[in-house]
N, C-alpha and C. Protein backbone atom coordinates (compact mmCIF):
# COMPACT_ATOMS: atom_id res chain seq x y z
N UNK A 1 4.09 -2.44 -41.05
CA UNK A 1 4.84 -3.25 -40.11
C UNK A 1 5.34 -2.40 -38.95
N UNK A 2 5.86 -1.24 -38.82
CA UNK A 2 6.42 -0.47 -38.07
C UNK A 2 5.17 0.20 -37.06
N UNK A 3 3.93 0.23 -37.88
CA UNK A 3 3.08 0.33 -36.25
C UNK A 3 2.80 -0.61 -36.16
N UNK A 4 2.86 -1.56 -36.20
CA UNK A 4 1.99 -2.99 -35.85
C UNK A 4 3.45 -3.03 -34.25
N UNK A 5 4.59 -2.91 -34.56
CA UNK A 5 5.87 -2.93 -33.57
C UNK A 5 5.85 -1.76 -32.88
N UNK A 6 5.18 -0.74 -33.05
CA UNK A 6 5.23 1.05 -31.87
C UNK A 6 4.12 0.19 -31.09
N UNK A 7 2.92 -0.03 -31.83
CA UNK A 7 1.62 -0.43 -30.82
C UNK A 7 1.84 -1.63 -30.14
N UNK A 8 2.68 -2.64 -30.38
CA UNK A 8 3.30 -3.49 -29.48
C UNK A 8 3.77 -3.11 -28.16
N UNK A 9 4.95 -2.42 -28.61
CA UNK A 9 5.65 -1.78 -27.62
C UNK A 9 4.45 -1.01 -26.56
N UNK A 10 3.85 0.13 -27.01
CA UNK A 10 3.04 0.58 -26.14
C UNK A 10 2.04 -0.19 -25.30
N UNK A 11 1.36 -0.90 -25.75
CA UNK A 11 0.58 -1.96 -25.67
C UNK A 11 1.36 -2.62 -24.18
N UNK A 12 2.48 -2.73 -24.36
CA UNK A 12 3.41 -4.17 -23.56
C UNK A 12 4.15 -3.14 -22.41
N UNK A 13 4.53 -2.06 -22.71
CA UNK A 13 4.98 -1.02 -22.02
C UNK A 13 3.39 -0.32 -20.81
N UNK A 14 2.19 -0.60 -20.99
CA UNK A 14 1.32 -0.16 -20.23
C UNK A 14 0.54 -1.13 -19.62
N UNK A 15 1.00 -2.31 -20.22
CA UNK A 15 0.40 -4.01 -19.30
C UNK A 15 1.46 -3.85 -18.12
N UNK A 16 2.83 -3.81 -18.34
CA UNK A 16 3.98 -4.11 -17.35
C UNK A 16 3.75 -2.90 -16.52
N UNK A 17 3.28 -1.28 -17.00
CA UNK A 17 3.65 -0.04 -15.98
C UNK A 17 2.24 -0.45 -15.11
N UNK A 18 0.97 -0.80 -15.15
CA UNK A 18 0.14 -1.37 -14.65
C UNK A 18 0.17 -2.31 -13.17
N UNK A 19 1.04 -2.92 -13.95
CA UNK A 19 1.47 -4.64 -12.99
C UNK A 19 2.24 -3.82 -12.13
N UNK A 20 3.34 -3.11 -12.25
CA UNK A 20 4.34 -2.86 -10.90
C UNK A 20 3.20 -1.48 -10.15
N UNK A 21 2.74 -0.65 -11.08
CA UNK A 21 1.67 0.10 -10.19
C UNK A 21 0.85 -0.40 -9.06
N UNK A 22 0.96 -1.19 -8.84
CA UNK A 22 0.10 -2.45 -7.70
C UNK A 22 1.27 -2.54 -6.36
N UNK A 23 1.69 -2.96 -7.05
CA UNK A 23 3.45 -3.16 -5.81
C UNK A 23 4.01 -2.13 -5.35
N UNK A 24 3.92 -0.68 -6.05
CA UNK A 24 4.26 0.42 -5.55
C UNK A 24 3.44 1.17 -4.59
N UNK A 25 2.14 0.76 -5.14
CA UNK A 25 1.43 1.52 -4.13
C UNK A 25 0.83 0.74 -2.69
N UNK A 26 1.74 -0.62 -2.68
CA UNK A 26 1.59 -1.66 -1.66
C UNK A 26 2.52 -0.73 -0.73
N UNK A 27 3.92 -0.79 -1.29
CA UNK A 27 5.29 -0.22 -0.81
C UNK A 27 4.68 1.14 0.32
N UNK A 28 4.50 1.77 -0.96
CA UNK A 28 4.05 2.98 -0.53
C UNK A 28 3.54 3.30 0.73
N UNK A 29 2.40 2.29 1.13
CA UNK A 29 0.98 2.16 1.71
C UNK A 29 2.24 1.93 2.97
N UNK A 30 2.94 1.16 2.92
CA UNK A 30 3.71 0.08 4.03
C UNK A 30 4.72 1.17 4.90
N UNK A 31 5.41 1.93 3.43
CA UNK A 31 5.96 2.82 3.81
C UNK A 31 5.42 4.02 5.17
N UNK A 32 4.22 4.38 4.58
CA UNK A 32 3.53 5.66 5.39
C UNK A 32 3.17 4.77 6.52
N UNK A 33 2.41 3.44 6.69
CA UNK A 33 2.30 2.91 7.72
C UNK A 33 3.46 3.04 8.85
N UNK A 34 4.80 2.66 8.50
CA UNK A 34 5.72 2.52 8.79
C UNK A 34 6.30 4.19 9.23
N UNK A 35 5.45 5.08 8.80
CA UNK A 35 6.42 6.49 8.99
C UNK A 35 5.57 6.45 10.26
N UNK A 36 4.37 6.00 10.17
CA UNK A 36 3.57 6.82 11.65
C UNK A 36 3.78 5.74 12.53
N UNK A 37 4.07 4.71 12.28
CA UNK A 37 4.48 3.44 13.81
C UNK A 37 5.53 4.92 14.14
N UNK A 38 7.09 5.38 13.76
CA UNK A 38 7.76 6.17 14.11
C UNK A 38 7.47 7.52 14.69
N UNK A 39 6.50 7.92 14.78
CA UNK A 39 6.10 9.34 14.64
C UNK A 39 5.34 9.00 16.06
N UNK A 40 5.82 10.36 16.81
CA UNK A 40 5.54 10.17 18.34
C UNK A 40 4.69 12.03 18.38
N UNK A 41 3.53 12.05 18.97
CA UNK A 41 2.94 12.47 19.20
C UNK A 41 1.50 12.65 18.42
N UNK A 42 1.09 13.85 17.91
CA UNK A 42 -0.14 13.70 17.42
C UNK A 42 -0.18 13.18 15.92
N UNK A 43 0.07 12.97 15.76
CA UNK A 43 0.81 12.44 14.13
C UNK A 43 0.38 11.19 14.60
N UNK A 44 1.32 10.89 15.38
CA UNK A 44 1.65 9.03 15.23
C UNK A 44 0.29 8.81 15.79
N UNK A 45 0.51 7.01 16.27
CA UNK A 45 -0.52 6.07 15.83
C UNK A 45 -0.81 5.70 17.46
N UNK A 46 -1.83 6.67 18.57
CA UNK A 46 -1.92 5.96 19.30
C UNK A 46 -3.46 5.98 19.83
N UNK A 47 -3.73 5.16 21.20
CA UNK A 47 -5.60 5.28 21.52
C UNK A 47 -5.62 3.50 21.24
N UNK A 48 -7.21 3.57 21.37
CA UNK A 48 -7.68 1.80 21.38
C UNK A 48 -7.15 0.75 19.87
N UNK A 49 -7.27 1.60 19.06
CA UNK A 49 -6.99 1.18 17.89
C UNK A 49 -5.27 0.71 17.48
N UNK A 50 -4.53 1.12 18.40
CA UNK A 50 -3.20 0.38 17.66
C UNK A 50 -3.18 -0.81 17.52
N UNK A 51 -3.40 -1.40 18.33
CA UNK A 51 -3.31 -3.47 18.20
C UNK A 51 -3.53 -3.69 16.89
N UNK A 52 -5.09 -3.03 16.18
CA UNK A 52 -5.38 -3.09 14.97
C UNK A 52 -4.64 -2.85 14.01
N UNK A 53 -4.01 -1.44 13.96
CA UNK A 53 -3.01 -0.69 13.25
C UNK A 53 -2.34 -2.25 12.96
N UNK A 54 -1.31 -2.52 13.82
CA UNK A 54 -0.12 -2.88 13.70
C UNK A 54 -0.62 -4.50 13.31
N UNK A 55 -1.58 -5.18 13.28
CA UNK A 55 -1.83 -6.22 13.02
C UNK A 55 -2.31 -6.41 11.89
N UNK A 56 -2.70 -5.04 10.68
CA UNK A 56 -2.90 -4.74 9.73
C UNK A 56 -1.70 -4.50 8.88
N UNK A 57 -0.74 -3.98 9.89
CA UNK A 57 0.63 -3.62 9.25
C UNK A 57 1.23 -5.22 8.96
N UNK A 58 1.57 -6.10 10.16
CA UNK A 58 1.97 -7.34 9.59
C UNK A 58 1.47 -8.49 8.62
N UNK A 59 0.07 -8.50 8.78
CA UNK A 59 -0.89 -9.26 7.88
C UNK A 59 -0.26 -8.29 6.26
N UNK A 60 -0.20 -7.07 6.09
CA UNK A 60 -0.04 -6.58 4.81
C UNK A 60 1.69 -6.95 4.53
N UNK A 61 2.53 -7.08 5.32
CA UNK A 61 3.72 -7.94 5.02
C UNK A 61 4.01 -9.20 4.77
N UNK A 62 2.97 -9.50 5.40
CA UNK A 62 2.88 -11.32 4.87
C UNK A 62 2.47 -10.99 3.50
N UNK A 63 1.20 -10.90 3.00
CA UNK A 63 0.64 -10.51 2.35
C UNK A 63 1.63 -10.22 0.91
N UNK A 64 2.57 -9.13 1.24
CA UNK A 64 3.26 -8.40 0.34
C UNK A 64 4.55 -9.55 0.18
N UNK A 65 5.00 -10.27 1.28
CA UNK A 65 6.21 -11.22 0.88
C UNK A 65 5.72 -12.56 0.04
N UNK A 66 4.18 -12.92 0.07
CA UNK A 66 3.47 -13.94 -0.59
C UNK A 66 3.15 -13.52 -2.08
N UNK A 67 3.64 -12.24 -2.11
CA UNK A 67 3.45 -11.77 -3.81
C UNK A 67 1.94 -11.13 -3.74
N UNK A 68 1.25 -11.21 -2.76
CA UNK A 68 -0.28 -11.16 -3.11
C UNK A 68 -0.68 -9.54 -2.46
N UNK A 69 -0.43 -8.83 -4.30
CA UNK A 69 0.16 -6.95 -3.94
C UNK A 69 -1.51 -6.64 -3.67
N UNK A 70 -3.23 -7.78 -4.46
CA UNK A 70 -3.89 -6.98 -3.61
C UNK A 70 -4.32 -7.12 -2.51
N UNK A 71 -4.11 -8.09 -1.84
CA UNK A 71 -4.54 -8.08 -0.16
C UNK A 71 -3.66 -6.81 0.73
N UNK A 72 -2.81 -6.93 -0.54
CA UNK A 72 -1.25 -5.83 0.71
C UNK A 72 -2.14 -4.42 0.52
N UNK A 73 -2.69 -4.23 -0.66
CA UNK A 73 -3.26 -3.18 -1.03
C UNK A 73 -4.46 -2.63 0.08
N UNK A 74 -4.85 -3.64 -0.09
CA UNK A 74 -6.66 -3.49 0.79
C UNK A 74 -6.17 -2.86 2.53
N UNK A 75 -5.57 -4.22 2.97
CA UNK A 75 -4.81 -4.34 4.11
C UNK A 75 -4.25 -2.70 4.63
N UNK A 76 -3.16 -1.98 3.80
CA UNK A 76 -2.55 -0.97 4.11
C UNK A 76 -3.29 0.05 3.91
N UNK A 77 -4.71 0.07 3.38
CA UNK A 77 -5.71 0.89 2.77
C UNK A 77 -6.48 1.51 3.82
N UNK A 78 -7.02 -0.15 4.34
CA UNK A 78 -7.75 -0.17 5.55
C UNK A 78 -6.85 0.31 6.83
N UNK A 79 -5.69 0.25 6.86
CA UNK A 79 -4.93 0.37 8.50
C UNK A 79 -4.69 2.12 8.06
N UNK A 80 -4.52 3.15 6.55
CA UNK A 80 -4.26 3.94 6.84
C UNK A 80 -5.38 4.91 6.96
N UNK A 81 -6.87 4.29 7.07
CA UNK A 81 -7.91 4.94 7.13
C UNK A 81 -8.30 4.90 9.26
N UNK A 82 -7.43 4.47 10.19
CA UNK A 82 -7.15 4.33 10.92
C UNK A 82 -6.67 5.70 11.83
N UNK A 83 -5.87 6.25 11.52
CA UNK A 83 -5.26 7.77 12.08
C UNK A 83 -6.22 8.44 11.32
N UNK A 84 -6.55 8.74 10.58
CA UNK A 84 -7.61 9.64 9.76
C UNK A 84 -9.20 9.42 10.86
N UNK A 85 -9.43 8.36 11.00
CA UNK A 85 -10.68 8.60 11.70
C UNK A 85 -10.29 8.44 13.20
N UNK A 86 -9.26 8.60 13.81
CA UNK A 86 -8.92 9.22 15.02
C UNK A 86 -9.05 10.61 15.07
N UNK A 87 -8.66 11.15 14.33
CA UNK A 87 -8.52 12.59 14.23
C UNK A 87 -9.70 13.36 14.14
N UNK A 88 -10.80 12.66 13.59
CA UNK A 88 -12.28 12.89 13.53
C UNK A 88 -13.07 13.13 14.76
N UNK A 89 -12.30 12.24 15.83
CA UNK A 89 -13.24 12.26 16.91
C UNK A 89 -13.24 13.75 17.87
C-alpha cells in the first residue's frame, strides 16, 4: 500500500511540474522579450524587423492571457530567434 501512495505522489508531482513548465517558459520567453524592447543599443531590438518583434510580443500576450501557454511558447520562440539572426548579418 505505501508504494502504491510514494508512486502516486511522484506520478502526480511530475504531471503538475510538467504543466507549469509550459507557463514558465512562456513567462520567461516574454520576460527576455521584454528585457530587449528595454535595452538600447546593440543588444536591443532594432533594423526592419521590429514591427515583427513587437507584434510577436503582443500576439504572445494575448496568447498567454487566453491560457493558450503553447502558442505563447511558439510565438516568443519565434520573436526571440529575431535579434539572433540580426546579429548574423
Amino acid at each position: 500500500m505505501k508504494i502504491r501512495t510514494v508512486m502516486f505522489v511522484v506520478v502526480s508531482a511530475l504531471i503538475c511540474s510538467s504543466a507549469f513548465a509550459g507557463d514558465d517558459l512562456c513567462t520567461n520567453n516574454l520576460a527576455q522579450m521584454e528585457q530587449l524592447m528595454n535595452t538600447r543599443g546593440k543588444e536591443g531590438i532594432s533594423g526592419a524587423r521590429v514591427n515583427e518583434f513587437y507584434a510577436l510580443h503582443d500576439k504572445a500576450k494575448k496568447a498567454q492571457a487566453a491560457g493558450d501557454t503553447k502558442s505563447c511558447i511558439a510565438l516568443t520562440t519565434q520573436a526571440l530567434q529575431i535579434p539572433k539572426s540580426m546579429g548574423k548579418k
